[in-house]
Protein backbone atom coordinates (compact mmCIF):
# COMPACT_ATOMS: atom_id res chain seq x y z
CA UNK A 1 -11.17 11.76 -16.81
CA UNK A 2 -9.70 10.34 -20.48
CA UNK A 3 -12.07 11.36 -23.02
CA UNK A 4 -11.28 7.84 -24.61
CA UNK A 5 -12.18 5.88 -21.58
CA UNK A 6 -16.13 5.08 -21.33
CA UNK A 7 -17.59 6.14 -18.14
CA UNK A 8 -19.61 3.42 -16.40
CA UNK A 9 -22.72 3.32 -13.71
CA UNK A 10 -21.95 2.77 -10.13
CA UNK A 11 -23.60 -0.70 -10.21
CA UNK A 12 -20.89 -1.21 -13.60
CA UNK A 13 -17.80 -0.43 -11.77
CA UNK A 14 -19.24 -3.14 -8.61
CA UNK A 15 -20.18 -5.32 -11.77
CA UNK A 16 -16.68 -4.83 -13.08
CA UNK A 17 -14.90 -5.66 -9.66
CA UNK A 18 -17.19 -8.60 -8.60
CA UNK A 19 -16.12 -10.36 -12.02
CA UNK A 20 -12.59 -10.07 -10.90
CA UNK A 21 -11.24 -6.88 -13.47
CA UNK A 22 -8.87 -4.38 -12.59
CA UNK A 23 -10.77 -0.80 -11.80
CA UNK A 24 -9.06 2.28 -13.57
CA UNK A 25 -7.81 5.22 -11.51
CA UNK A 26 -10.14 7.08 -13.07
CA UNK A 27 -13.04 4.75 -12.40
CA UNK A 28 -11.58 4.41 -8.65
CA UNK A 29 -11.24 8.41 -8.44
CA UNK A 30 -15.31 7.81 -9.58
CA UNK A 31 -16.10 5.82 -7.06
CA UNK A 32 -14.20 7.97 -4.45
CA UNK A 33 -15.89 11.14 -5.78
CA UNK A 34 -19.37 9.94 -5.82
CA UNK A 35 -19.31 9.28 -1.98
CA UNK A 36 -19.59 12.83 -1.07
CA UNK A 37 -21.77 14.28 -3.92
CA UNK A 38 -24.42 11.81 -3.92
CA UNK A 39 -24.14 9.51 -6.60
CA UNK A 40 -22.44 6.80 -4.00
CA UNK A 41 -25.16 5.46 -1.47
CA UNK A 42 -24.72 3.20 0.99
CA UNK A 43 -25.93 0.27 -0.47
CA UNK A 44 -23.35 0.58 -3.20
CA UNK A 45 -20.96 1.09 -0.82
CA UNK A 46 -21.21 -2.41 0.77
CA UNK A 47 -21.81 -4.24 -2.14
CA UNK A 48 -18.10 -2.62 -3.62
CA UNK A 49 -16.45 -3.14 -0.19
CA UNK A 50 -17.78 -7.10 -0.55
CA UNK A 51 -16.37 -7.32 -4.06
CA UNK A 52 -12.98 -5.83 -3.21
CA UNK A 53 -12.83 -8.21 -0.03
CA UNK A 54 -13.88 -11.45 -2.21
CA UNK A 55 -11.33 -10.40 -5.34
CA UNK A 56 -8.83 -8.39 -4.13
CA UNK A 57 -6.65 -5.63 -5.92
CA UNK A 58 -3.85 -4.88 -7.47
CA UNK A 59 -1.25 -2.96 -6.34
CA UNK A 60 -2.22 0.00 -9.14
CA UNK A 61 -5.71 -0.40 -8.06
CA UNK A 62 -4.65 -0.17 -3.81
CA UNK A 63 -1.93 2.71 -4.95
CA UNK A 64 -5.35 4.67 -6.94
CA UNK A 65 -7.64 3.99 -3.89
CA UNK A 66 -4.81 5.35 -1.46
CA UNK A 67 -4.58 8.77 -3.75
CA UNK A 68 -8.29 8.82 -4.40
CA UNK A 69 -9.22 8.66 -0.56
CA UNK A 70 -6.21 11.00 0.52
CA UNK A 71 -7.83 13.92 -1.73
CA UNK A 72 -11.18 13.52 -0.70
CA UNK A 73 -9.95 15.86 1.73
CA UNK A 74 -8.00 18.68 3.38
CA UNK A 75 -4.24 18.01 3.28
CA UNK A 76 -1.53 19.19 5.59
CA UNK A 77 1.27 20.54 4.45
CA UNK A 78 5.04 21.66 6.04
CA UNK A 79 7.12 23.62 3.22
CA UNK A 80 8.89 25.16 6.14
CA UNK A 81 10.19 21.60 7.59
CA UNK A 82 11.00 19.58 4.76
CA UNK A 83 12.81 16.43 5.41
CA UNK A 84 12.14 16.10 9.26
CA UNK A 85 8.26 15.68 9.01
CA UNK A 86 7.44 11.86 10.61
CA UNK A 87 4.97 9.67 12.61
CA UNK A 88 4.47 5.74 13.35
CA UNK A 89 1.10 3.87 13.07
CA UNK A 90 0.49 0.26 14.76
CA UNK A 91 -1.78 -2.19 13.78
CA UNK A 92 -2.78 -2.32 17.20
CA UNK A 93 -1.73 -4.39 20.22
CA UNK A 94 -2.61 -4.94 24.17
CA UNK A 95 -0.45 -2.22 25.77
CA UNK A 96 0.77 -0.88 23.25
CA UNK A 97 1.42 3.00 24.79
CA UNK A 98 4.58 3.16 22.03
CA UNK A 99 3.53 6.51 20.22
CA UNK A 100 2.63 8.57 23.61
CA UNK A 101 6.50 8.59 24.48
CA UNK A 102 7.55 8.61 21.26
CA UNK A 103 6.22 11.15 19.47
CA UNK A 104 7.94 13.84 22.14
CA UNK A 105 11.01 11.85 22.40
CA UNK A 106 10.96 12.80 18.54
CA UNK A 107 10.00 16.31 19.04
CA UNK A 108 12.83 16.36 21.27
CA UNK A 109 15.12 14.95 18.81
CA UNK A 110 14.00 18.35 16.46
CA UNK A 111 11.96 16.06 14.52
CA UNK A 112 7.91 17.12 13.65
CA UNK A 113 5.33 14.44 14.33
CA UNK A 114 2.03 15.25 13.72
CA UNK A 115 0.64 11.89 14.57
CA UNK A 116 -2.99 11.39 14.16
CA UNK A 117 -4.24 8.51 16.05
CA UNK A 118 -7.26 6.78 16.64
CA UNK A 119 -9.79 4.94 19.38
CA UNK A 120 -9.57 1.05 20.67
CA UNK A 121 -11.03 -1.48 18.25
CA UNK A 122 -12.14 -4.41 19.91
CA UNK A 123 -9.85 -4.97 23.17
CA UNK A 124 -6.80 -3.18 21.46
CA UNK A 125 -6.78 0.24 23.40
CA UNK A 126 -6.67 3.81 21.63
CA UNK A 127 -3.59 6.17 21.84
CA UNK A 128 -6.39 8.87 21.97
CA UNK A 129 -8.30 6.82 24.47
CA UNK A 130 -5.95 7.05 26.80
CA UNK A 131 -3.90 10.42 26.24
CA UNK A 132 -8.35 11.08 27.33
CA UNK A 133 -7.43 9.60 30.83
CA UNK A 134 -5.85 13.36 31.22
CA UNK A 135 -8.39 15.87 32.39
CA UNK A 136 -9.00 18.82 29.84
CA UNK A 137 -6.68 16.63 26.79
CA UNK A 138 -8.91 17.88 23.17
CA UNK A 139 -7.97 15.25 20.52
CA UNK A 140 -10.28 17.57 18.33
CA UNK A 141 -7.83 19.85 16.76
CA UNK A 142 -8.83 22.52 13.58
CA UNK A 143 -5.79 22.57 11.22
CA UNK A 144 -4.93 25.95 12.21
CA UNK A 145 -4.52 24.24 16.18
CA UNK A 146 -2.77 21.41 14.41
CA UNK A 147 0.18 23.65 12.95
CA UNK A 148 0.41 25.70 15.91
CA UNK A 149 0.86 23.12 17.82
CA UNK A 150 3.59 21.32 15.36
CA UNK A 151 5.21 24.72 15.10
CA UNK A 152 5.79 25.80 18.35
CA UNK A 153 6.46 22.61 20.39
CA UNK A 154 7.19 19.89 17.38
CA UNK A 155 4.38 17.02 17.83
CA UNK A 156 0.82 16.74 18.40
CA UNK A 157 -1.54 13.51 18.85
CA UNK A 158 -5.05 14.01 17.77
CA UNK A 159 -7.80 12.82 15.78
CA UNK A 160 -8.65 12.63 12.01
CA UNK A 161 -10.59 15.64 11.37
CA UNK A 162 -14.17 15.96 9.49
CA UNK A 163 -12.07 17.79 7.08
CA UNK A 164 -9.02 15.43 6.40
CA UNK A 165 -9.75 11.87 4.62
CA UNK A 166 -13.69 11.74 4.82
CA UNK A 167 -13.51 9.41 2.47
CA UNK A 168 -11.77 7.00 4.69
CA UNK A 169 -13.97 7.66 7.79
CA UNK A 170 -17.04 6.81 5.95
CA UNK A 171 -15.96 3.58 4.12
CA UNK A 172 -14.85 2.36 7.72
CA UNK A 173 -17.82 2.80 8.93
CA UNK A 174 -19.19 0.59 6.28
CA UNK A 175 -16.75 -2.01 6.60
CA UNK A 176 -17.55 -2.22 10.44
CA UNK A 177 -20.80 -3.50 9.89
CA UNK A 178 -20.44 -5.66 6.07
CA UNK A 179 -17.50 -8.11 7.74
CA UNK A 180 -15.52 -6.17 5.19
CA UNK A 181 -12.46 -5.18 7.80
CA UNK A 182 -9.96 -8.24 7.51
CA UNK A 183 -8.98 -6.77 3.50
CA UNK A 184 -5.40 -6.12 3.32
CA UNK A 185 -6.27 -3.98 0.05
CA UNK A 186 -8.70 -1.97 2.70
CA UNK A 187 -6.75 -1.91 5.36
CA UNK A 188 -3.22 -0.92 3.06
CA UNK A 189 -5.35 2.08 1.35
CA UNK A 190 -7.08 3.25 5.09
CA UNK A 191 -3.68 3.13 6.92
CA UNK A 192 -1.91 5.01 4.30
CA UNK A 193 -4.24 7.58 2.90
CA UNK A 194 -4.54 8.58 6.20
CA UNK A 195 -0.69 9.11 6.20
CA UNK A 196 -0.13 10.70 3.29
CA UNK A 197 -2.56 13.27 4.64
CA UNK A 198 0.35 14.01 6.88
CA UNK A 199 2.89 15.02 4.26
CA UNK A 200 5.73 13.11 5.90
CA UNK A 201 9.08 12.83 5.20
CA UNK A 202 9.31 9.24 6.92
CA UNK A 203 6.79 6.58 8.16
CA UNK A 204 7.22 3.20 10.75
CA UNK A 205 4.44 1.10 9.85
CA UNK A 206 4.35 -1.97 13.36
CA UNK A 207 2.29 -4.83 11.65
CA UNK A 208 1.31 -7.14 14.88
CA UNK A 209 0.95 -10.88 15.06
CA UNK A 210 -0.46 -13.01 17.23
CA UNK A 211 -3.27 -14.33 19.35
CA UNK A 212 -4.58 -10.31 20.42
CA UNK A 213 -3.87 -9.10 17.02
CA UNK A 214 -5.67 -8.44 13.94
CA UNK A 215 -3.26 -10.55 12.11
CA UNK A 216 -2.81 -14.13 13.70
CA UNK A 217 0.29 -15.91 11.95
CA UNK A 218 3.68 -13.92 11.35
CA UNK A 219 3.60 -15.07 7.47
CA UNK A 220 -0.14 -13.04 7.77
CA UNK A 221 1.29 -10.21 8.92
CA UNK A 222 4.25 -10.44 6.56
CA UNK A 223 1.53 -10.41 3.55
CA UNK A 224 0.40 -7.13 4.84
CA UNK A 225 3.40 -5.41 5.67
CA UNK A 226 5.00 -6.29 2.05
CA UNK A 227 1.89 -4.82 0.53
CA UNK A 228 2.03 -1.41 2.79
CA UNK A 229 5.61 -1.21 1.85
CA UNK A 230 5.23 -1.40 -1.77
CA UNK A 231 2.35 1.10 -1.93
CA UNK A 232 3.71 3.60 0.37
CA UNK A 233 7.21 3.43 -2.00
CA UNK A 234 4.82 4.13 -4.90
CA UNK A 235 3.14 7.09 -2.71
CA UNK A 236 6.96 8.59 -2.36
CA UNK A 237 6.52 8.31 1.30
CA UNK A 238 10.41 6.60 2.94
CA UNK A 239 8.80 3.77 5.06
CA UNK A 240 10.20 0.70 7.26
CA UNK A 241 7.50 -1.99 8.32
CA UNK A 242 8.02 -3.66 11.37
CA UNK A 243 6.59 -7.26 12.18
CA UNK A 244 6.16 -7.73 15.72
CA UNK A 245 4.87 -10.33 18.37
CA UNK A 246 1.51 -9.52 19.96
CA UNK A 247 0.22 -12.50 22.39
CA UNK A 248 2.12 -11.17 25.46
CA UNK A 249 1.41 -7.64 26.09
CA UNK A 250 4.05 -4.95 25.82
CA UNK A 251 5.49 -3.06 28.96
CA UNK A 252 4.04 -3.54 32.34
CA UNK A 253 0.22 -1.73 32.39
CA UNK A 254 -3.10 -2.32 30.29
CA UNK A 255 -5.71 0.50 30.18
CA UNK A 256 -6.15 3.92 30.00
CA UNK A 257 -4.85 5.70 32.88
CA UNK A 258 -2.18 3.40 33.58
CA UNK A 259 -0.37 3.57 30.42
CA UNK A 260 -0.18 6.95 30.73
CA UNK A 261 1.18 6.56 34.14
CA UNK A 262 3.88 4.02 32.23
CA UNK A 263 4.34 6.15 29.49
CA UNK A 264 5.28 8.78 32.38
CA UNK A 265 7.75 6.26 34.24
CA UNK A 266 9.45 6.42 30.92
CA UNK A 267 9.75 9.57 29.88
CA UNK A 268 11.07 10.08 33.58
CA UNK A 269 13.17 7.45 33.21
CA UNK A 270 12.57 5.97 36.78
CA UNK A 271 14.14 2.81 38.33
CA UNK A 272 11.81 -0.42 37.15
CA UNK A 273 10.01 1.19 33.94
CA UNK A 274 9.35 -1.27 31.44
CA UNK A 275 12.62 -2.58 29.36
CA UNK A 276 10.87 -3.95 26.30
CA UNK A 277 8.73 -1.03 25.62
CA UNK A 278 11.53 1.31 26.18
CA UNK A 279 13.49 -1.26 23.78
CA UNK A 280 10.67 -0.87 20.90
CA UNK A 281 10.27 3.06 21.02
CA UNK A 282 14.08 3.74 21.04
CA UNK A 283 14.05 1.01 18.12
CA UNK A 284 11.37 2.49 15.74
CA UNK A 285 12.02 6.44 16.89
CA UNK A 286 16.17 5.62 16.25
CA UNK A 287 14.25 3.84 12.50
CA UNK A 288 12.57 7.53 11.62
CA UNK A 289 15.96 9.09 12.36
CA UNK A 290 17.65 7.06 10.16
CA UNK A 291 15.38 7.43 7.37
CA UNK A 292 15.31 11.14 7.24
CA UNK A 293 19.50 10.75 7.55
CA UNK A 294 19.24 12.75 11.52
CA UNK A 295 20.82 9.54 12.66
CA UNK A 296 24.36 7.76 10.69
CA UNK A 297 23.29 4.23 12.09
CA UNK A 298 20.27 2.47 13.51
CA UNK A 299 22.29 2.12 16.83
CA UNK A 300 23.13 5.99 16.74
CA UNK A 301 19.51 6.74 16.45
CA UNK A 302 18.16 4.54 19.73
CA UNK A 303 20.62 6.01 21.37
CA UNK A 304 19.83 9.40 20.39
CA UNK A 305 16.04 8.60 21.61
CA UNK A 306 16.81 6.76 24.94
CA UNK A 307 18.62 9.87 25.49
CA UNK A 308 16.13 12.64 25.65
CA UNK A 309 14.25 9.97 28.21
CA UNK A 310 17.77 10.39 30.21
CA UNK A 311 18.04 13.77 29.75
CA UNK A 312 14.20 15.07 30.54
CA UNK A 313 13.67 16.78 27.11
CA UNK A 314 11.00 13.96 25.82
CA UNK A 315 9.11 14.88 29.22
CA UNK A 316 9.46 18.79 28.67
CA UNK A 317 7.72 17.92 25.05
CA UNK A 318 5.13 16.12 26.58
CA UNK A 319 4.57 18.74 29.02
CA UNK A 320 4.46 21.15 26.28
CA UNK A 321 2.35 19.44 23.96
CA UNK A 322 -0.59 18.46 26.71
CA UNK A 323 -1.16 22.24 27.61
CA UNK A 324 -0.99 22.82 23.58
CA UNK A 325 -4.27 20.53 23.58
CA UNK A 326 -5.88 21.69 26.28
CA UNK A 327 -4.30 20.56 29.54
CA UNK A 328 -4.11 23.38 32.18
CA UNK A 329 -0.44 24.13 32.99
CA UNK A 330 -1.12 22.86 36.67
CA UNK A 331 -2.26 19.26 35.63
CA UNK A 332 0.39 19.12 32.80
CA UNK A 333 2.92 20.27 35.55
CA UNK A 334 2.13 17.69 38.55
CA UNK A 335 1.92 14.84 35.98
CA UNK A 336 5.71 15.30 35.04
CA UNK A 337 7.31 16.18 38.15
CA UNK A 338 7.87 13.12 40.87
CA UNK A 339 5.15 13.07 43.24
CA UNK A 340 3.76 9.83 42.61
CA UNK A 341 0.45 11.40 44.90
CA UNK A 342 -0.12 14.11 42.60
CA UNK A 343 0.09 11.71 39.83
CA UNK A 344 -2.48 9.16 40.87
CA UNK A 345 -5.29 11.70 42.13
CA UNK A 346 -5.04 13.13 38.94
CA UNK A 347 -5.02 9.82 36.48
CA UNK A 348 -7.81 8.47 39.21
CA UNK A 349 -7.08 4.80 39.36
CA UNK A 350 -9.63 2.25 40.53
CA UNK A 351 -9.58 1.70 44.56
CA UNK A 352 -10.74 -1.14 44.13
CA UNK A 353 -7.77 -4.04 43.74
CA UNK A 354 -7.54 -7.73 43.14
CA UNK A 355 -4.40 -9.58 43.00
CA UNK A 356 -3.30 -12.71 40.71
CA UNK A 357 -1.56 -15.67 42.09
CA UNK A 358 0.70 -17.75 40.34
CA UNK A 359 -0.38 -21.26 41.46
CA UNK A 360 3.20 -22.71 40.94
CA UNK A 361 6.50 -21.43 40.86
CA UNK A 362 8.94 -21.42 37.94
CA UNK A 363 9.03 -19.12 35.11
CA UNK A 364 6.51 -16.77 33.27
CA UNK A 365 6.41 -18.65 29.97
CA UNK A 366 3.62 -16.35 28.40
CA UNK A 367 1.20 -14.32 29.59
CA UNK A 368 -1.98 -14.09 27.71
CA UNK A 369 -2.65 -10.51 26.35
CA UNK A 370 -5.72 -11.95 24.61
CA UNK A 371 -7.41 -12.57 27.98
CA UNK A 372 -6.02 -9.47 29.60
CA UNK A 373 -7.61 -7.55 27.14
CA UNK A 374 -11.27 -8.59 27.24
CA UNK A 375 -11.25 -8.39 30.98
CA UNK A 376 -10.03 -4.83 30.42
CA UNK A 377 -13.08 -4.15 27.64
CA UNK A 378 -15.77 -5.94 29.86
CA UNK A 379 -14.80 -3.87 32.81
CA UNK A 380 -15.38 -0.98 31.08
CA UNK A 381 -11.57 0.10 29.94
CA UNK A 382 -12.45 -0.66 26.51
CA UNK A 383 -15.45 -0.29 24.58
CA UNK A 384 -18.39 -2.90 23.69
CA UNK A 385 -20.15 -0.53 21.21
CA UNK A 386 -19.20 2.72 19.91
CA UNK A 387 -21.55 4.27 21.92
CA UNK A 388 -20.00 2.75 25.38
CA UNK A 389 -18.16 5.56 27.66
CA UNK A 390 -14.84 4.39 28.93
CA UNK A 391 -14.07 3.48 32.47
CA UNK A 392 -10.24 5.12 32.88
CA UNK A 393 -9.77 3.67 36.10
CA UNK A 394 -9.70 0.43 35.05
CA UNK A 395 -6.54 -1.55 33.80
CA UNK A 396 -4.03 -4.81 34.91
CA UNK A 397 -0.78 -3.70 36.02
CA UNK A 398 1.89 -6.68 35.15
CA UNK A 399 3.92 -7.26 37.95
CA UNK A 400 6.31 -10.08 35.98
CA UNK A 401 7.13 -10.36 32.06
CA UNK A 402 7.94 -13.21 30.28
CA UNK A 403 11.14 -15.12 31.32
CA UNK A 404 10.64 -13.53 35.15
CA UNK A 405 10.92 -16.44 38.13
CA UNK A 406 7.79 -16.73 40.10
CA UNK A 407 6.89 -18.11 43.22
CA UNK A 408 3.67 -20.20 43.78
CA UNK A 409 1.22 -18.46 45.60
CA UNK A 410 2.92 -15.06 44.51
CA UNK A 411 0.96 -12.40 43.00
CA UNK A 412 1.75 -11.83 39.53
CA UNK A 413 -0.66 -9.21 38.42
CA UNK A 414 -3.24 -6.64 40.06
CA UNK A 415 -6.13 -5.38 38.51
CA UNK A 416 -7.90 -1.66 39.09
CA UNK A 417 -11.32 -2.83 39.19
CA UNK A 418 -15.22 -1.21 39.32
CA UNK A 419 -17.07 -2.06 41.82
CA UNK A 420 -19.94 -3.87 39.91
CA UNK A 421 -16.84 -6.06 38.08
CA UNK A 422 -18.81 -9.50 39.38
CA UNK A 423 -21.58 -8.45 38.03
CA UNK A 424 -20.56 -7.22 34.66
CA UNK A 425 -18.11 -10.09 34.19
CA UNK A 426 -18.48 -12.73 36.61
CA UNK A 427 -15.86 -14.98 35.48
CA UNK A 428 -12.85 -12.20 35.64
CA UNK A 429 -10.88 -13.14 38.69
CA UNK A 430 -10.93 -16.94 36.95
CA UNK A 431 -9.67 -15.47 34.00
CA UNK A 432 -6.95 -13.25 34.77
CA UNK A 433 -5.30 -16.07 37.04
CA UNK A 434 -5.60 -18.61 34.23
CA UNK A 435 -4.01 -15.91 32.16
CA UNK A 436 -0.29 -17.05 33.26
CA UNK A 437 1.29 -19.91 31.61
CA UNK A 438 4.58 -20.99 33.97
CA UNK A 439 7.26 -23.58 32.89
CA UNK A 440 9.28 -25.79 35.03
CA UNK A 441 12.49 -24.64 33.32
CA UNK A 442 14.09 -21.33 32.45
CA UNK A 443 12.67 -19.34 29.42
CA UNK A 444 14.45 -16.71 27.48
CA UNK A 445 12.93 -12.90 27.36
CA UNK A 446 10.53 -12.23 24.84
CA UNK A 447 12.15 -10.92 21.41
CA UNK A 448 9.64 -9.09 19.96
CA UNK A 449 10.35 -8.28 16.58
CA UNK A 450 10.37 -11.15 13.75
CA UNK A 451 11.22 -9.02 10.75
CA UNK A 452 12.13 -5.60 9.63
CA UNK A 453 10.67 -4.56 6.15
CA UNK A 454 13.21 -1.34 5.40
């Protein structure tokens, strides 16, 4: 810290930021610092997380806070694979399974993703919730497991470490509970210290809009993207921001086990897999190529994506990276081969079915991914509390998208139910069926993205 610069209390620097002045680096490094060796306790904590959410920050001050909360930590690093080091974070959406194909697809493209992922929030589902619908799957990785694993097959999905970013874990967990979370200086400085933890070469930030999305207008989530562009620009990190539309839900499944049995369909590349999330990974995966210069033209990388789906190689990465975290080669090997039997017993969907019935025929004019989503979290596919264990057998598997005909009295949608669903939700089956909106006249398919940031 600058000799010449005074050094103020805790309860100063919340002073200083409550009256609306700019914090220092050093006096944001302070702050930082003080959560692990004591001087920082909670109560301070909430009272600075209010004062940053009623004020705001600058873009220094969101930059400092980034830097500050990346070295409270363990950092990785790849010296050996400079230039080819990337990963994609989402803002969260209802079926959004993008980075489980993805990040192989990558691999496959010679790329390095170590992508650490979190857990559902609310009724958005977790990558690392579901990639947990596998038996044996460890999202718990040391950083020796972690560059192994990058190493040898070229991307890994796991969890944030006690060792990298504690910073960031423990002022979420404050936010959580101080109606703190809707701060696009918090969320900017979580979402990218957490990045720059990764030491990547290039970054696809997908900012969501919509009714099931954090952010609810598409000017919203164009505030945030612009201000996760800027600062990751000032952290050196080559980014692209993507604003897409979240109140349908993307591909065909919601919940655990059945995204991963999409995700599969995918990387298989069987007859009827879903076209828009095929569409959005070959879209942001051909993005990463093109920033790191693997890939001339946005169009050359897509295609250079969609074709290790073709060609098998995303699914041999998969395979490979499953049994690198955990999986036993027998599971890893029935889940990528074609018997659809295998598949199921080992994903354990619900036996337990209900159907929805479109109650007049036209054409699917939205589907509600809001709704879809709570029934998915009440049934148990999503969490309630922290504490709450997840039900993988549950989910809603889409059987039209947006723009599709439908018949009246056709089913639409069928979802893997518990048993006790009545009497955890009672109201579910009207729900889901007043989840379809259908129009008279023909509607175009949905175009998801609104704006690219890049």
């Amino acid at each position: 810290m600058s000799t010449s610069e005074h050094v103020l209390s805790i309860p100063d620097l919340i002073a200083k930021k409550r009256d609306g002045l700019e914090l220092s680096p050093n006096e944001i490094q302070q702050f930082i610092t003080g959560l692990s060796n004591g001087d920082v306790q909670d109560c301070h904590v909430g009272a600075m997380l209010m004062a940053i959410y009623i004020q705001g920050m600058t873009e220094r001050e969101i930059c400092s806070m980034t830097m500050s909360m990346r070295d409270s930590g363990e950092r990785l690093s790849w010296p050996n694979y400079r230039g080819i080091v990337v990963d994609k974070h989402s803002t969260g959406g209802i079926g959004d399974k993008i980075s489980i194909p993805l990040a192989p697809a990558l691999a496959a493209c010679q790329m390095k993703v170590p992508m650490m992922s979190g857990r559902g929030l609310g009724i958005t589902g977790g990558t690392l919730d579901k990639l947990e619908s596998i038996p044996g799957y460890q999202t718990q990785l040391t950083d020796e497991q972690i560059v192994q694993l990058i190493t040898n097959v070229g991307c890994g999905i796991f969890s944030q470490s006690v060792k990298l970013n504690p910073a960031d874990r423990y002022l979420y967990s404050i936010r959580d509970v101080t109606a703190t979370v809707p701060s696009n200086a918090l969320i900017v400085s979580s979402i990218l210290s957490k990045k720059a933890i990764e030491d990547l070469d290039g970054l696809v930030l997908d900012i969501k809009y919509g009714s099931s999305a954090f952010m609810k207008t598409p000017e919203n989530a164009e505030v945030l993207a612009d201000w996760l562009f800027k600062v990751s620009e000032l952290l050196g990190m080559k980014t692209c921001c993507y604003i897409t539309e979240m109140n349908n839900p993307i591909g065909y499944c919601i919940g655990n086990a059945l995204e991963i049995q999409e995700s599969l369909d995918l990387m298989k590349y069987k007859q009827g897999h879903s076209a828009d999330l095929e569409d959005l990974i070959c879209e942001q995966g051909g993005r990463l190529l093109l920033l790191t210069k693997k890939a001339q033209t946005i169009e050359e990388g897509r295609e250079m994506i969609r074709d290790t789906f073709k060609n098998g190689s995303a699914l041999q990465k998969f395979h490979d990276m499953i049994i690198g975290q955990g999986v036993s080669p027998s599971i890893a090997a029935q889940l990528v081969s074609n018997d659809e039997n295998a598949v199921q017993s080992i994903l354990k969907l619900s036996d337990v079915t209900h159907q929805a019935i479109s109650t007049q025929k036209g054409y699917v004019q939205s589907i509600a991914s809001f709704n879809l989503g709570t029934i998915v979290q009440r049934l148990g596919g999503g969490r309630l509390k922290s504490t709450d264990k997840l039900d993988f057998s549950v989910g809603i598997r889409l059987l039209k998208h947006v723009g599709d005909s439908v018949q009246e009295n056709e089913p639409w949608a069928i979802l893997y139910a518990p048993h006790d669903a009545s009497k955890r939700y009672p109201s579910f089956l009207d729900d889901l069926n007043s989840s379809l909106v259908v129009s008279l006249t023909p509607v175009q398919p949905l175009q998801r993205i609104y704006k690219i940031l890049a």
